[in-house]
N, C-alpha and C. Protein backbone atom coordinates (compact mmCIF):
# COMPACT_ATOMS: atom_id res chain seq x y z
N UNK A 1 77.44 90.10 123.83
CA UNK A 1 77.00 89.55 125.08
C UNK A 1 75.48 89.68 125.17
N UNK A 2 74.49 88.67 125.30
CA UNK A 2 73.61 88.61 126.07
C UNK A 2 72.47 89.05 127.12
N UNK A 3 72.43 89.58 127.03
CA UNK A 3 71.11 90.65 128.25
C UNK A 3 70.53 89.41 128.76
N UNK A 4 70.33 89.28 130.52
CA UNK A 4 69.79 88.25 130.66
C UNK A 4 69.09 89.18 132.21
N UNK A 5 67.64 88.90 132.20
CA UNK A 5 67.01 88.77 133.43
C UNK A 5 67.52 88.38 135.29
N UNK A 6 67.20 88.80 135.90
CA UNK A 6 67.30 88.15 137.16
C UNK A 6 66.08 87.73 137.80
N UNK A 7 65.87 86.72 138.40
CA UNK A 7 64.68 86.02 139.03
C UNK A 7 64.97 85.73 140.44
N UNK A 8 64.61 86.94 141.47
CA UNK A 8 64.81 86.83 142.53
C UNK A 8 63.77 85.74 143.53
N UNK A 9 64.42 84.65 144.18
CA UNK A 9 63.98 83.46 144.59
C UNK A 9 63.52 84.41 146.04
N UNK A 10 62.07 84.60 146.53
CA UNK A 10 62.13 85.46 147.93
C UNK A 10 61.76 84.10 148.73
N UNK A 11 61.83 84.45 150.48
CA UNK A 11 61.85 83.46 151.22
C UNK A 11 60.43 82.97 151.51
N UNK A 12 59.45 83.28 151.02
CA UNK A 12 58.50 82.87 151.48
C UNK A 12 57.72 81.78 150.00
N UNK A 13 58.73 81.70 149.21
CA UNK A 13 58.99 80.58 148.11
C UNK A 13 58.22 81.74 146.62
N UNK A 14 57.88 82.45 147.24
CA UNK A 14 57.89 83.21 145.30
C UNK A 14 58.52 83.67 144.83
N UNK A 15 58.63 84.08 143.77
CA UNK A 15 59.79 84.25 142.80
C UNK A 15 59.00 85.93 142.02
N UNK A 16 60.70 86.85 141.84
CA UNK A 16 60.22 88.31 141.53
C UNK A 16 61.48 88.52 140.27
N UNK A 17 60.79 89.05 139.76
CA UNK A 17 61.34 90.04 138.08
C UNK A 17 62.70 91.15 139.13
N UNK A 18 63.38 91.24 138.60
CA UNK A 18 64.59 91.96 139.41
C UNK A 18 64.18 93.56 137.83
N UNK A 19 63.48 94.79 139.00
CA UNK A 19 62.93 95.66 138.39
C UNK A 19 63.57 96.92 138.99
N UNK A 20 63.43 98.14 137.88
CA UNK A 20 63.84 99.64 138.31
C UNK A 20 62.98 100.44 137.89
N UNK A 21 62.08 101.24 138.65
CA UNK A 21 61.56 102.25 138.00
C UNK A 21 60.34 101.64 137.32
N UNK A 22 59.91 100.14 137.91
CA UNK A 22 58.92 99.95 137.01
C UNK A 22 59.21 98.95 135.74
N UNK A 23 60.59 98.65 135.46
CA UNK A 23 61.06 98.39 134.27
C UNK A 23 61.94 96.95 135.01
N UNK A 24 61.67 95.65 133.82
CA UNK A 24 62.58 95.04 134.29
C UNK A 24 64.02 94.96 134.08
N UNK A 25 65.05 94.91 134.82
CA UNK A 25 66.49 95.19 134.09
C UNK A 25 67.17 94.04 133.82
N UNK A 26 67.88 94.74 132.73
CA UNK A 26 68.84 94.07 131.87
C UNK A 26 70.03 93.87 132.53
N UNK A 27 71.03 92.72 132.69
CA UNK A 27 72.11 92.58 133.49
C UNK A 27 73.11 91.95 132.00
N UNK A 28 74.20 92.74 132.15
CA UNK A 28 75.19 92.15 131.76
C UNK A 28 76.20 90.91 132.81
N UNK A 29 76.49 90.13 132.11
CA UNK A 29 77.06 89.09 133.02
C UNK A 29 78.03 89.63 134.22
N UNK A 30 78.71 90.39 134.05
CA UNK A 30 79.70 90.90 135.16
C UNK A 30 78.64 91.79 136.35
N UNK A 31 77.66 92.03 135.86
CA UNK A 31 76.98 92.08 136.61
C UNK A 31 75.99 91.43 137.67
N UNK A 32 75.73 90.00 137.13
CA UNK A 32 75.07 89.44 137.79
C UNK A 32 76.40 88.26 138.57
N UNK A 33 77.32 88.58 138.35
CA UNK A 33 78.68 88.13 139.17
C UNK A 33 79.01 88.95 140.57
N UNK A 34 78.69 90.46 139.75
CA UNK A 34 78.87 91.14 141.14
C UNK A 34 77.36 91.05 141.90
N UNK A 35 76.05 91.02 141.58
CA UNK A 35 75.14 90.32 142.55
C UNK A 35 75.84 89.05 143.15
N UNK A 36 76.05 87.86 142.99
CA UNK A 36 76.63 87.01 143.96
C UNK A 36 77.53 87.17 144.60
N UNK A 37 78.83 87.84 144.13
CA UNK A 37 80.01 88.49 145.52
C UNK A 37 79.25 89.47 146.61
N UNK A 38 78.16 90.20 146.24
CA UNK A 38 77.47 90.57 147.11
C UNK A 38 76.54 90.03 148.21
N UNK A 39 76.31 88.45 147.73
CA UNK A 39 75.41 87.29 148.22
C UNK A 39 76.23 87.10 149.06
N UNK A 40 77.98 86.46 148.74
CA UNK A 40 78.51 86.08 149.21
C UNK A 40 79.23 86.77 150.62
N UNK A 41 79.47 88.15 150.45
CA UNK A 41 79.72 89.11 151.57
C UNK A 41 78.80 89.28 152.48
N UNK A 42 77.57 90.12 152.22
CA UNK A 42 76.38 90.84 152.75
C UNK A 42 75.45 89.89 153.36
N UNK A 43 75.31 88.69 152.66
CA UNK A 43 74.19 87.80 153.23
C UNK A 43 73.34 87.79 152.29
N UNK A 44 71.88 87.69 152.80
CA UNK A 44 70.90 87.86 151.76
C UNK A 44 70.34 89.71 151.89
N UNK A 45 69.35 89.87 150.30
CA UNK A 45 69.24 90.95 150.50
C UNK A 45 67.48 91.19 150.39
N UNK A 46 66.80 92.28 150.47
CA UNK A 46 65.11 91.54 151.01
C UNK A 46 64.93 93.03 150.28
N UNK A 47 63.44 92.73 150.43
CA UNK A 47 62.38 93.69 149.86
C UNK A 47 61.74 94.11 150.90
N UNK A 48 60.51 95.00 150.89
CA UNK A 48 59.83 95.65 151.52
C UNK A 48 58.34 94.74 151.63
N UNK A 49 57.31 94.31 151.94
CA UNK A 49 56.73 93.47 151.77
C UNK A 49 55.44 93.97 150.32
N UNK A 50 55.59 95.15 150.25
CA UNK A 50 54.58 95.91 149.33
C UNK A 50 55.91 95.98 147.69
N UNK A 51 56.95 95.61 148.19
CA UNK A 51 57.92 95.40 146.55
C UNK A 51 58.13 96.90 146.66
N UNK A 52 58.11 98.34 147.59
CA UNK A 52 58.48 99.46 146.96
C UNK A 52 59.83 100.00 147.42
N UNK A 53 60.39 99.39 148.09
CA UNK A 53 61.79 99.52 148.56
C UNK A 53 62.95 98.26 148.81
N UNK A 54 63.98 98.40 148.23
CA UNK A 54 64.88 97.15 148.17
C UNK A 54 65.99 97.29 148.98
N UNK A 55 67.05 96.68 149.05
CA UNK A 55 68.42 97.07 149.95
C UNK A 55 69.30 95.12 149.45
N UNK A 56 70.53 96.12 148.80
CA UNK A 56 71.42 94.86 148.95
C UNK A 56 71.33 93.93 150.19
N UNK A 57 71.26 94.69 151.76
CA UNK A 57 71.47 93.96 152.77
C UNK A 57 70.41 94.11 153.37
N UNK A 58 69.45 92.62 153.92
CA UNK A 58 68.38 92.81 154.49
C UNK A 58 68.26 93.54 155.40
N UNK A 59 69.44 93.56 156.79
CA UNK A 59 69.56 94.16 157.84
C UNK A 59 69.41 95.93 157.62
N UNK A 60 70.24 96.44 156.76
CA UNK A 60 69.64 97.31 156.24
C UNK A 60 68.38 98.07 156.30
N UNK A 61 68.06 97.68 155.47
CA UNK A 61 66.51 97.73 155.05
C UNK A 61 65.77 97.82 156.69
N UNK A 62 65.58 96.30 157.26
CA UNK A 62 65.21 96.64 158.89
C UNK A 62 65.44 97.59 159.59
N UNK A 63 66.44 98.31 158.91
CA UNK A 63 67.09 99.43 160.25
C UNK A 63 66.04 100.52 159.64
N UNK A 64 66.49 100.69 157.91
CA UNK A 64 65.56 101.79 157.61
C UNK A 64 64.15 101.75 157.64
N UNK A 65 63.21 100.61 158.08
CA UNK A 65 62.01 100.66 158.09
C UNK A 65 61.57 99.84 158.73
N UNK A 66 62.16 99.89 160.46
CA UNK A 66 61.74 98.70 161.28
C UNK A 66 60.40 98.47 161.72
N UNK A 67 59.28 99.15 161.21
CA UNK A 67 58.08 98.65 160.97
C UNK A 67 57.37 97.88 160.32
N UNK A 68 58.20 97.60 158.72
CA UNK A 68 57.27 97.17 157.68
C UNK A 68 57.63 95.66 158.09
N UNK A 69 57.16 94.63 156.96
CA UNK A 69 57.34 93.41 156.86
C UNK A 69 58.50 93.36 155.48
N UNK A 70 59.53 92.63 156.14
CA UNK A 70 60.92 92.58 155.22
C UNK A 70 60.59 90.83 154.48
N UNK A 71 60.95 91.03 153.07
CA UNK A 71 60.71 89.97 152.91
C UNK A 71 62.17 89.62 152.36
N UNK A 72 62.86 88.99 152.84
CA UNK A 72 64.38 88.35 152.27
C UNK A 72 64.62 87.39 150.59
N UNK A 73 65.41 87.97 150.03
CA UNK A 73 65.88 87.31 148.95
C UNK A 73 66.74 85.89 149.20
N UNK A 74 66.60 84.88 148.85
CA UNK A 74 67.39 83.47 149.49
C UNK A 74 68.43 83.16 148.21
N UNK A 75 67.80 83.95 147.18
CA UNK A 75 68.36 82.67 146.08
C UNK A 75 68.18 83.78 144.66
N UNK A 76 68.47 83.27 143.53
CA UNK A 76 68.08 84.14 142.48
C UNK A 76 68.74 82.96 141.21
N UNK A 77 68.05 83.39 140.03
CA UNK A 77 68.42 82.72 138.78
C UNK A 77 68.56 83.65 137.66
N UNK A 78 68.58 83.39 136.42
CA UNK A 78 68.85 84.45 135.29
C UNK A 78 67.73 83.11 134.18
N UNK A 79 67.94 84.58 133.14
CA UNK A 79 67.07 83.69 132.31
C UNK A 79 67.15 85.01 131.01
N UNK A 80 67.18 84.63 129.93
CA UNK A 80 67.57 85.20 128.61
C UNK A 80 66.70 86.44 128.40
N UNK A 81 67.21 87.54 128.49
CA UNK A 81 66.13 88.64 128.24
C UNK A 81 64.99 88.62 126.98
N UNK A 82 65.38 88.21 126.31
CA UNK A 82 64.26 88.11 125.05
C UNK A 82 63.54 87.22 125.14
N UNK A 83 63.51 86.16 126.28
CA UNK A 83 62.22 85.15 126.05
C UNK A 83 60.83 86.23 126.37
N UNK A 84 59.73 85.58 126.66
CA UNK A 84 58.73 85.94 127.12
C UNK A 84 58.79 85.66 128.58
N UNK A 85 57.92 86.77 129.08
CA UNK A 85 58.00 86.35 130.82
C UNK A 85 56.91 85.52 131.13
N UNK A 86 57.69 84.71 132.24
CA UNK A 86 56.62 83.88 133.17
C UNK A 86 55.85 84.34 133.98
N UNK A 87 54.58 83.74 133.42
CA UNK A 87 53.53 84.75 134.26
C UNK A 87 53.44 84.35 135.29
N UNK A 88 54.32 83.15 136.13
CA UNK A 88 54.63 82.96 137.36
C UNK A 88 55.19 83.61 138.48
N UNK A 89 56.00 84.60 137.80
CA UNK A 89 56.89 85.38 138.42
C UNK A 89 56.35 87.09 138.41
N UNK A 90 56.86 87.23 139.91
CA UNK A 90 55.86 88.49 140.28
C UNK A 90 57.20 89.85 139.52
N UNK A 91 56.00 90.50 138.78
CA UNK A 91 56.51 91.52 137.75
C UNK A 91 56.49 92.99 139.07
C-alpha cells in the first residue's frame, strides 16, 4: 500500500500539508477513509489561525480557545507521498 499525503483545503481558500510534530504525515488509506467518516459526522474540522493547534471538530477548538481566530478545514485531497511538495501548499 501506498503512503499518500493529505492536503487540507482551509476556508479562506489556502491549502495546508496535514502535519505532526513538525513532520508531514503519512496516511494509510483506511485512514484517510476514517478522516472523511469524520467529515461526514463532526462537520468540518479547523486550525488555530497561527497552525499551532488542531481539533477534528471546529466547534471544539472554539470552545477550547474562544479567543483566537479559528480557521475551518472545508475540503481536503491526497496526493502520493513520494512526489515532491508543492511549494504552494502551506508546510
Amino acid at each position: 500500500m501506498k503512503y499518500q499525503r493529505v492536503i487540507h483545503h482551509l476556508e479562506d481558500g489556502r491549502r495546508k500539508y496535514s502535519t505532526h510534530n513538525g513532520e508531514i504525515e503519512k496516511w494509510h488509506e483506511y485512514e484517510i477513509e476514517s478522516l472523511r467518516r469524520n467529515r461526514e459526522q463532526h462537520g468540518d474540522s479547523a486550525y488555530t489561525a497561527d497552525f499551532a493547534k488542531y481539533d477534528v471538530v471546529a466547534a471544539n477548538l472554539r470552545k477550547r480557545y474562544p479567543n483566537a481566530k479559528i480557521i475551518r478545514v472545508v475540503g481536503f485531497e491526497t496526493e502520493d507521498h513520494d512526489l515532491p511538495l508543492q511549494p504552494d501548499v502551506i508546510f
